[in-house]
C-alpha atoms as a PDB file:
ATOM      1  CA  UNK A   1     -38.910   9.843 -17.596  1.00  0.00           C
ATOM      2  CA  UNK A   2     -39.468   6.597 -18.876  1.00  0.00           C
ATOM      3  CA  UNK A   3     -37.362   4.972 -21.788  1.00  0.00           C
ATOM      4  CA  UNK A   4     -38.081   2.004 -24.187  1.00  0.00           C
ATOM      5  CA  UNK A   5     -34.888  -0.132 -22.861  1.00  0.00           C
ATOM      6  CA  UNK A   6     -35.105  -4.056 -23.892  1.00  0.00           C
ATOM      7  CA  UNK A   7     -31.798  -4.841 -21.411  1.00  0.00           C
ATOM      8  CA  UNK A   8     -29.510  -3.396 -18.724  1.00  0.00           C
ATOM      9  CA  UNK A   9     -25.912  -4.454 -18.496  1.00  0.00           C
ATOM     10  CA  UNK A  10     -24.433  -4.389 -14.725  1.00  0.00           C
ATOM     11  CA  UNK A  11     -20.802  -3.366 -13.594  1.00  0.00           C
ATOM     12  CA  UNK A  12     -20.202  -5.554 -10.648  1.00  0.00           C
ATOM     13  CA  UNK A  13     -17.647  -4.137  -8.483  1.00  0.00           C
ATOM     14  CA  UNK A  14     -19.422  -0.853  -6.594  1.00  0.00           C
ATOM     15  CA  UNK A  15     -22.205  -1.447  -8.936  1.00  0.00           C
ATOM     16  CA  UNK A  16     -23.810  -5.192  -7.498  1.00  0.00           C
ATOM     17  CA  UNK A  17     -21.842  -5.800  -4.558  1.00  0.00           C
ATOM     18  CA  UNK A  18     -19.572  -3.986  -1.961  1.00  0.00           C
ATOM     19  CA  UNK A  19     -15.893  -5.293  -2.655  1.00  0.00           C
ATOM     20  CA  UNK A  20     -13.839  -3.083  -1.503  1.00  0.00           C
ATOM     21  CA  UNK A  21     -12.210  -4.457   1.708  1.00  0.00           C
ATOM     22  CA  UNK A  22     -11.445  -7.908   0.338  1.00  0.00           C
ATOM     23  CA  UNK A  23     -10.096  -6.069  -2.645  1.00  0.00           C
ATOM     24  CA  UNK A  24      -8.196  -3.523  -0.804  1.00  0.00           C
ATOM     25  CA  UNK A  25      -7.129  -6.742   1.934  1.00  0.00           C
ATOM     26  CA  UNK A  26      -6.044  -8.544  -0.835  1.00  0.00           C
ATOM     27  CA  UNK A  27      -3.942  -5.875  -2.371  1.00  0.00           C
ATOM     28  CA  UNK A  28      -2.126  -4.935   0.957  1.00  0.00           C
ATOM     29  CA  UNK A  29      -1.335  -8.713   1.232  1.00  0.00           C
ATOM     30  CA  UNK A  30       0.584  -8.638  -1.312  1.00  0.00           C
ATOM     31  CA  UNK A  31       1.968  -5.031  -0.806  1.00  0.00           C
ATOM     32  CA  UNK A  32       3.485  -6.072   2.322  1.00  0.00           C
ATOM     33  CA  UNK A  33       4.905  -9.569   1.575  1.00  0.00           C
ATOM     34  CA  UNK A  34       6.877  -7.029  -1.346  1.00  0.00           C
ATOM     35  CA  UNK A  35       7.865  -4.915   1.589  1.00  0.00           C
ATOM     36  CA  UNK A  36       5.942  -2.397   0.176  1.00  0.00           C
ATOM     37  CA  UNK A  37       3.762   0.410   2.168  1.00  0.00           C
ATOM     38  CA  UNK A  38       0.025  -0.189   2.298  1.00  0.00           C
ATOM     39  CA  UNK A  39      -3.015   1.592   1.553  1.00  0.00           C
ATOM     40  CA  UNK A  40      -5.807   2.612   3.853  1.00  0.00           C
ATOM     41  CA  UNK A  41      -9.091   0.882   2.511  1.00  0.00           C
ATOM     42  CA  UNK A  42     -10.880   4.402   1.624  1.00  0.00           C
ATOM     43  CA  UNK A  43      -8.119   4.900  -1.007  1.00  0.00           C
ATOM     44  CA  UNK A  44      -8.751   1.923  -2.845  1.00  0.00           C
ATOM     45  CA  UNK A  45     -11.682   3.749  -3.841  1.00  0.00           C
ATOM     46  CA  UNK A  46      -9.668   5.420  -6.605  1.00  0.00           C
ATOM     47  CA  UNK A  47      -7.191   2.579  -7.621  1.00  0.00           C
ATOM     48  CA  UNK A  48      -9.393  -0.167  -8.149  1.00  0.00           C
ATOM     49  CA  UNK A  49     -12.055   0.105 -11.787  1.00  0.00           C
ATOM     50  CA  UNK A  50      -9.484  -0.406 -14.637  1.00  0.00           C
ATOM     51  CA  UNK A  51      -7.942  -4.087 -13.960  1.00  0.00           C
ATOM     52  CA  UNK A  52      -5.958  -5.743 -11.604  1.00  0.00           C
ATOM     53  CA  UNK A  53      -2.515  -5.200 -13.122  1.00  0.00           C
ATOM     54  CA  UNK A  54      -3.770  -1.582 -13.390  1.00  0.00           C
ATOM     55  CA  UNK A  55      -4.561  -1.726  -9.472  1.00  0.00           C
ATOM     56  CA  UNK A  56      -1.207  -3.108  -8.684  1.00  0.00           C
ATOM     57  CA  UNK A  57       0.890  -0.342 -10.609  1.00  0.00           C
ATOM     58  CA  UNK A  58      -1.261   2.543  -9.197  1.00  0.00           C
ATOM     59  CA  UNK A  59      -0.298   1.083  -5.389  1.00  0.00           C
ATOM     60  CA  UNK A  60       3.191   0.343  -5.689  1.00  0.00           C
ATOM     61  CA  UNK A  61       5.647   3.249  -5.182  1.00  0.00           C
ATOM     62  CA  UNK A  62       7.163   4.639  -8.165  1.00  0.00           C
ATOM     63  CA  UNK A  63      10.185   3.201  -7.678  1.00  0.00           C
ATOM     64  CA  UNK A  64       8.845  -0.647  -7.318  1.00  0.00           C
ATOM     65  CA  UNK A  65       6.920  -0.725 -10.743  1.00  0.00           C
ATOM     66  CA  UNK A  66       8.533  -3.721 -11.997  1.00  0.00           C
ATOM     67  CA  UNK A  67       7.134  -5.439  -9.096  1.00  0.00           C
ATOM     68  CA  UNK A  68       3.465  -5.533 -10.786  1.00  0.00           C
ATOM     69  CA  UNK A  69       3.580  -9.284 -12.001  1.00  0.00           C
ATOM     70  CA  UNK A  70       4.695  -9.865  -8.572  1.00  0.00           C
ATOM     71  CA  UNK A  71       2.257  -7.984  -6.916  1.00  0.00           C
ATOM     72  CA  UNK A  72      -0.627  -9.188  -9.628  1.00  0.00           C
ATOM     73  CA  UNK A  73      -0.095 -12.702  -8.803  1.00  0.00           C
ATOM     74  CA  UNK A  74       0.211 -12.766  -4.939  1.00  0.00           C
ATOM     75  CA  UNK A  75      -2.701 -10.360  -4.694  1.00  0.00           C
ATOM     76  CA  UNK A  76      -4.873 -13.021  -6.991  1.00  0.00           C
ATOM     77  CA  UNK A  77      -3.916 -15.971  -5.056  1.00  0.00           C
ATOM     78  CA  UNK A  78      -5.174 -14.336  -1.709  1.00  0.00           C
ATOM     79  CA  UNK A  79      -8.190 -12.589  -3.187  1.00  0.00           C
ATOM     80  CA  UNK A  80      -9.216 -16.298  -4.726  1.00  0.00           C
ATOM     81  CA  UNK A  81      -9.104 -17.856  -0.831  1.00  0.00           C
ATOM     82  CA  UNK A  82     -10.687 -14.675   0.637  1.00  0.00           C
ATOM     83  CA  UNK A  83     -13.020 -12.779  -2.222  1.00  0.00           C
ATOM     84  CA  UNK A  84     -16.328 -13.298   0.313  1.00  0.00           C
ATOM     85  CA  UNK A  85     -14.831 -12.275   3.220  1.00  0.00           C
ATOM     86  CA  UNK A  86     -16.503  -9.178   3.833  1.00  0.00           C
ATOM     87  CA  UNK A  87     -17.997  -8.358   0.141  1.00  0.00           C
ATOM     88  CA  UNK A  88     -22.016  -8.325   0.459  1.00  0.00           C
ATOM     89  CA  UNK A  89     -24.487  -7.529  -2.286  1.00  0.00           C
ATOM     90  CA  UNK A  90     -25.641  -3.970  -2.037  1.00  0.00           C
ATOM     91  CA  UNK A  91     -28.945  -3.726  -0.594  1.00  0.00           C
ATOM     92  CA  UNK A  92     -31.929  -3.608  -2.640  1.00  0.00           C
ATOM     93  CA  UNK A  93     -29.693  -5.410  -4.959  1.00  0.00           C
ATOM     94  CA  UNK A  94     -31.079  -8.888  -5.215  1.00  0.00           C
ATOM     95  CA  UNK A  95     -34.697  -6.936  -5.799  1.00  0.00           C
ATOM     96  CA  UNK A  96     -33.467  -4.817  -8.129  1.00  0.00           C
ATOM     97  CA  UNK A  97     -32.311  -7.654 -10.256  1.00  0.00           C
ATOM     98  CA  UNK A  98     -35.544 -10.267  -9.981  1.00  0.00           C
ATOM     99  CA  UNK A  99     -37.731  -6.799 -10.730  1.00  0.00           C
ATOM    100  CA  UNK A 100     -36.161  -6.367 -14.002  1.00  0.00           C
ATOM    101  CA  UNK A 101     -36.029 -10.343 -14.793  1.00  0.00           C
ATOM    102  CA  UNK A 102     -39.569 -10.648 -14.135  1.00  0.00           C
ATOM    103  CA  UNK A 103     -40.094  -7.690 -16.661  1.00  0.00           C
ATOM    104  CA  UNK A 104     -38.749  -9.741 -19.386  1.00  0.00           C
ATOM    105  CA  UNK A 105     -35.600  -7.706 -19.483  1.00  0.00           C
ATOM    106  CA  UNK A 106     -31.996  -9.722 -20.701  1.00  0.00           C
ATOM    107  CA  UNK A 107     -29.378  -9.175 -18.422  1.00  0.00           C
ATOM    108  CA  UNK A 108     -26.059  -9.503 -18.322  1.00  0.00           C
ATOM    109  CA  UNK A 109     -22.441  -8.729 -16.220  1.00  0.00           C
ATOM    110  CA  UNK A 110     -19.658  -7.017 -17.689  1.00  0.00           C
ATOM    111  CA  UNK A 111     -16.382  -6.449 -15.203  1.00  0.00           C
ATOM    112  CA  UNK A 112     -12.489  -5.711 -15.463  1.00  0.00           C
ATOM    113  CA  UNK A 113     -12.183  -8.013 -13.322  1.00  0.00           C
ATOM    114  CA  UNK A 114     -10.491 -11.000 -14.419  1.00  0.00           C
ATOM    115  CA  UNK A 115     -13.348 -13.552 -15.864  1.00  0.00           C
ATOM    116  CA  UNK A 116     -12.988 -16.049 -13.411  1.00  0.00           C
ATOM    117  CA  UNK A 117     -13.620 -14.457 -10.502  1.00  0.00           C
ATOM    118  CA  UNK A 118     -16.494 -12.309 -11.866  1.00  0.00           C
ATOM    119  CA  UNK A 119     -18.139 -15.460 -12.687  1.00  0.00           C
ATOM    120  CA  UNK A 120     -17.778 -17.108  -9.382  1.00  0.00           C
ATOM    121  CA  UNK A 121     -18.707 -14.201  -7.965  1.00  0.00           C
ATOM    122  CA  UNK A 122     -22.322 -13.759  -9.615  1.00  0.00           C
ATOM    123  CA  UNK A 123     -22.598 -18.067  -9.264  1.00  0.00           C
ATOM    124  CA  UNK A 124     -22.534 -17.016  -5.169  1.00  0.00           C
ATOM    125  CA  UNK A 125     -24.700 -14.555  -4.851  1.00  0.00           C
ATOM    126  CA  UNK A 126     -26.674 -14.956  -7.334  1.00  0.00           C
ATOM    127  CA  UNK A 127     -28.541 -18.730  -7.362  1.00  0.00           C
ATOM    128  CA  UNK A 128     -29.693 -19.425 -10.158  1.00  0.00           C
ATOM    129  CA  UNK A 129     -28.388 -16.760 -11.544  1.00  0.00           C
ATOM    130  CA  UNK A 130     -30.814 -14.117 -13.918  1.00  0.00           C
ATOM    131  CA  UNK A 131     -27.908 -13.403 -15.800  1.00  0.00           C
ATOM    132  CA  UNK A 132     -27.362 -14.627 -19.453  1.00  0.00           C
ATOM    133  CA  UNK A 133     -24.190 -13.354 -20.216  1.00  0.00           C
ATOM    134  CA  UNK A 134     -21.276 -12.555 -16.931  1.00  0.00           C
ATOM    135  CA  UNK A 135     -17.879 -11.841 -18.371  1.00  0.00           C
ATOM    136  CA  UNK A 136     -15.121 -10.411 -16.967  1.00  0.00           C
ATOM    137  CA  UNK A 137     -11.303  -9.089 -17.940  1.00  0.00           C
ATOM    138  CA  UNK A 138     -10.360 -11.397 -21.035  1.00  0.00           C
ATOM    139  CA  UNK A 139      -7.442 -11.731 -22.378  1.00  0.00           C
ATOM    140  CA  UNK A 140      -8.452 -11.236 -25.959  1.00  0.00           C
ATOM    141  CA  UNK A 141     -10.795  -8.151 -25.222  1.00  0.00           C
ATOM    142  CA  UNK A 142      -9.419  -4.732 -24.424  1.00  0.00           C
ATOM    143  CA  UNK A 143     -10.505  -3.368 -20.595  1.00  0.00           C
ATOM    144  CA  UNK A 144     -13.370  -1.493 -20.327  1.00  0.00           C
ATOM    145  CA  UNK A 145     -13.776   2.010 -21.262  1.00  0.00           C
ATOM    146  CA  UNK A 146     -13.127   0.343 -24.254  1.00  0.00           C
ATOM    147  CA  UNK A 147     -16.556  -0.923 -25.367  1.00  0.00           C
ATOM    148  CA  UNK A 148     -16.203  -3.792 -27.369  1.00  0.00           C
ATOM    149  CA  UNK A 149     -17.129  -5.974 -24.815  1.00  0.00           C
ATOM    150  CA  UNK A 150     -19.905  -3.865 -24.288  1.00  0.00           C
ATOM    151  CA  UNK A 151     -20.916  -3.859 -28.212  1.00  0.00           C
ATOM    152  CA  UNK A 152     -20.131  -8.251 -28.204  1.00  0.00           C
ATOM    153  CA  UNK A 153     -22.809  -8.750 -25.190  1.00  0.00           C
ATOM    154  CA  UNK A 154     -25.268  -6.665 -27.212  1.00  0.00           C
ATOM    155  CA  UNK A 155     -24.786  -8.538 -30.325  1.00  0.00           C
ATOM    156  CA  UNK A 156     -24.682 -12.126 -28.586  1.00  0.00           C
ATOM    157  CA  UNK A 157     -28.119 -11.054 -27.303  1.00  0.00           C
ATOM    158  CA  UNK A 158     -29.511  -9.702 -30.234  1.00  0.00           C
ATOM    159  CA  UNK A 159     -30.243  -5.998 -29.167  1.00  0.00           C
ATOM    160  CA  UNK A 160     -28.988  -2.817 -30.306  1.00  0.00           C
ATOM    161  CA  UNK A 161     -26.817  -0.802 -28.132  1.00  0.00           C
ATOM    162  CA  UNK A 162     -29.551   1.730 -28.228  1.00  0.00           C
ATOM    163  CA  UNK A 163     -31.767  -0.702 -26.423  1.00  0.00           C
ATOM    164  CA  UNK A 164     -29.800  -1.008 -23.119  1.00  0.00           C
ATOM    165  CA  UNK A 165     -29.142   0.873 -19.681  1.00  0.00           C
ATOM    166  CA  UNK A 166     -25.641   0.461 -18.532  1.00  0.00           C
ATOM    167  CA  UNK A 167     -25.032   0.516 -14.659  1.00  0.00           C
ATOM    168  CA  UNK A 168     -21.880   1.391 -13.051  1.00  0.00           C
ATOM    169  CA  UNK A 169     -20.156   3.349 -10.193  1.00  0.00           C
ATOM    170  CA  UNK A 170     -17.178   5.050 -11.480  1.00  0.00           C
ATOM    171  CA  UNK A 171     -16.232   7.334 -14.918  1.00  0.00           C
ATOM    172  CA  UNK A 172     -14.995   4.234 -16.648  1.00  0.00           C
ATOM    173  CA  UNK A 173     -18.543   2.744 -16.276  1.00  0.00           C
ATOM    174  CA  UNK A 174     -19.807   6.031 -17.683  1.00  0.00           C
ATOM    175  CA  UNK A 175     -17.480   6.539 -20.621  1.00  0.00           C
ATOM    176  CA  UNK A 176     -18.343   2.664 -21.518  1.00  0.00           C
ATOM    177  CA  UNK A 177     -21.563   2.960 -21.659  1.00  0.00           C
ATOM    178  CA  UNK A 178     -21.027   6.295 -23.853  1.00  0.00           C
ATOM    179  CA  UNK A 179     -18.430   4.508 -25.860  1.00  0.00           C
ATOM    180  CA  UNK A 180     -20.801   1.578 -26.673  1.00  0.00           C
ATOM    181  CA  UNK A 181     -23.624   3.443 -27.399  1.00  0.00           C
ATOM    182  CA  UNK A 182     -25.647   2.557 -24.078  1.00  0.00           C
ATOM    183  CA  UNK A 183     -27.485   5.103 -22.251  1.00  0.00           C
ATOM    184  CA  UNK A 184     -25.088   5.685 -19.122  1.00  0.00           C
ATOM    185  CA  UNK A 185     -26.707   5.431 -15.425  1.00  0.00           C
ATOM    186  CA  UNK A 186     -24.688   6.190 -12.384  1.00  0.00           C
ATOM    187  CA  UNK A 187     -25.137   4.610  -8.975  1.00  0.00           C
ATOM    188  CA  UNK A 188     -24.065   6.772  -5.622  1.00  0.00           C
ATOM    189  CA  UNK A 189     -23.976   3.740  -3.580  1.00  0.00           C
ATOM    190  CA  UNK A 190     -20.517   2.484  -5.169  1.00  0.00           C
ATOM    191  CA  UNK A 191     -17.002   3.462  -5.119  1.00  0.00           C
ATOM    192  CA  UNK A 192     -16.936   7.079  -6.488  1.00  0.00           C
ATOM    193  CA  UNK A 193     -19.218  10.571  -5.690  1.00  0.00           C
ATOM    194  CA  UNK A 194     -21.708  12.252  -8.103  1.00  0.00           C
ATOM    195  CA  UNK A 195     -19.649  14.363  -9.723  1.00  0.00           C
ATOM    196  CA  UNK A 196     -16.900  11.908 -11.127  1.00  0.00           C
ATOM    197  CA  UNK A 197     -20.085  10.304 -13.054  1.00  0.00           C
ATOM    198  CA  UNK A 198     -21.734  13.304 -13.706  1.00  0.00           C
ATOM    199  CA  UNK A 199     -18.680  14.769 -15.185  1.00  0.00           C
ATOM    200  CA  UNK A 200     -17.831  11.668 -17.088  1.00  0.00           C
ATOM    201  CA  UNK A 201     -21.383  12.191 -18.826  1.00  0.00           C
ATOM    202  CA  UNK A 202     -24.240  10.026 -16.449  1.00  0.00           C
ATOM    203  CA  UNK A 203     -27.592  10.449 -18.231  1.00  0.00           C
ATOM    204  CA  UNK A 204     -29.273   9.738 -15.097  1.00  0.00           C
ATOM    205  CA  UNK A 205     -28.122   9.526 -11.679  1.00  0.00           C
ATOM    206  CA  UNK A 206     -29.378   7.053  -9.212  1.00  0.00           C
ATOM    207  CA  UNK A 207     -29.053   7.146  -5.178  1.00  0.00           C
ATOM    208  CA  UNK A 208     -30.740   3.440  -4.593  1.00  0.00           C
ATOM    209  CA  UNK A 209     -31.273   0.059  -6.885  1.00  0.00           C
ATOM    210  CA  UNK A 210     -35.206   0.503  -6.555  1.00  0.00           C
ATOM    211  CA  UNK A 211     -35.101   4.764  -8.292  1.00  0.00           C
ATOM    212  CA  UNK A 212     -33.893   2.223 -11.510  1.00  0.00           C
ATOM    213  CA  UNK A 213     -36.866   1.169 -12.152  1.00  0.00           C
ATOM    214  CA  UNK A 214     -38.647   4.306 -12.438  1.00  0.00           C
ATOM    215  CA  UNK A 215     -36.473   4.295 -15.769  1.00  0.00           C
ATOM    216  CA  UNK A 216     -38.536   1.960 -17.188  1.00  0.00           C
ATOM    217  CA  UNK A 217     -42.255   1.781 -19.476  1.00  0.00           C
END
């Protein structure tokens, strides 16, 4: 199957690069200067996708909600010393992305995580970076699934929702990409298993970066 797409718009967490154990490091930093119990890295699977004030309520114990802020802004300051710890690009990444930039393709970034470090992420690995739009969690802008980020980066570009192949790794990627009109393609190599994305309505399912661009004329 090949489809007439003109752009692809990347999640960047489980989607470009393999965050999880500076995320979930991060996190338990801050869990345990609370006095708080930790979290084995495999479960941060299923907290992190939906923000990081989102991440810190779904770790702390029901009882130590009001410690988010707390949690939010001691997890941030650690993350921003030690974000490239141990995160790597996915394989197949980096020739995934120069592939579809050679094509003539636009392509852009669009993360819940906060702005700042989505953008300094993508500046590291990324050099130049390919990119022409890379936003993150703003604070005007409601998180994805909602998709008007989605629906600004196709109108700052200047093509129709229609027009572009979203790429993620969990069902809030997928309902996004549904939400905003974008045809929805789900990557095994991230954070979540087929059958979250399938169920949260993948059009296409994809087990490495190069099987993307088969999708394309």
């Amino acid at each position: 199957m090949k489809l007439e797409f003109r752009a692809v718009l990347f999640d960047l967490d489980g989607t470009l690069a393999d965050t999880l154990a500076d995320l979930a490091n991060a996190t338990n930093h801050a869990l345990t200067a609370l006095g708080c119990p930790t979290h084995l890295q495999a479960a941060y699977r299923y907290f992190v996708g939906e923000g990081a004030r989102n991440l810190c309520l779904r770790v702390l114990p029901a009882n130590r909600q009001h410690l988010a802020d707390d949690a939010l802004q001691l997890m941030r300051t650690h993350y921003e010393a030690h974000c490239f710890d141990e995160t790597r690009l996915y394989p197949g990444i980096l020739e995934l992305v120069a592939a579809l930039h050679r094509r003539g393709l636009k392509l852009a970034v669009l993360s819940n995580k906060p702005d700042a470090f989505t953008k300094q992420m993508i500046e590291h690995y990324f050099r130049p970076s390919p990119f022409e739009i890379v936003r993150g969690q703003m604070t005007n802008v409601l998180l994805k699934p909602d998709p008007t980020a989605a629906q600004q980066i196709a109108a700052e570009l200047g093509v129709p929702p229609a027009q572009w192949l979203y790429l993620g790794d969990t069902n809030t990627d997928m309902r996004t990409a549904h939400n905003a009109g974008m045809y929805a393609v789900g990557v095994l190599w991230g954070f979540r298993e087929r059958a979250e994305l399938v169920e949260s309505g993948a059009q296409c399912i994809v087990a490495v970066p190069g099987d993307i661009l088969q999708l394309f004329a």
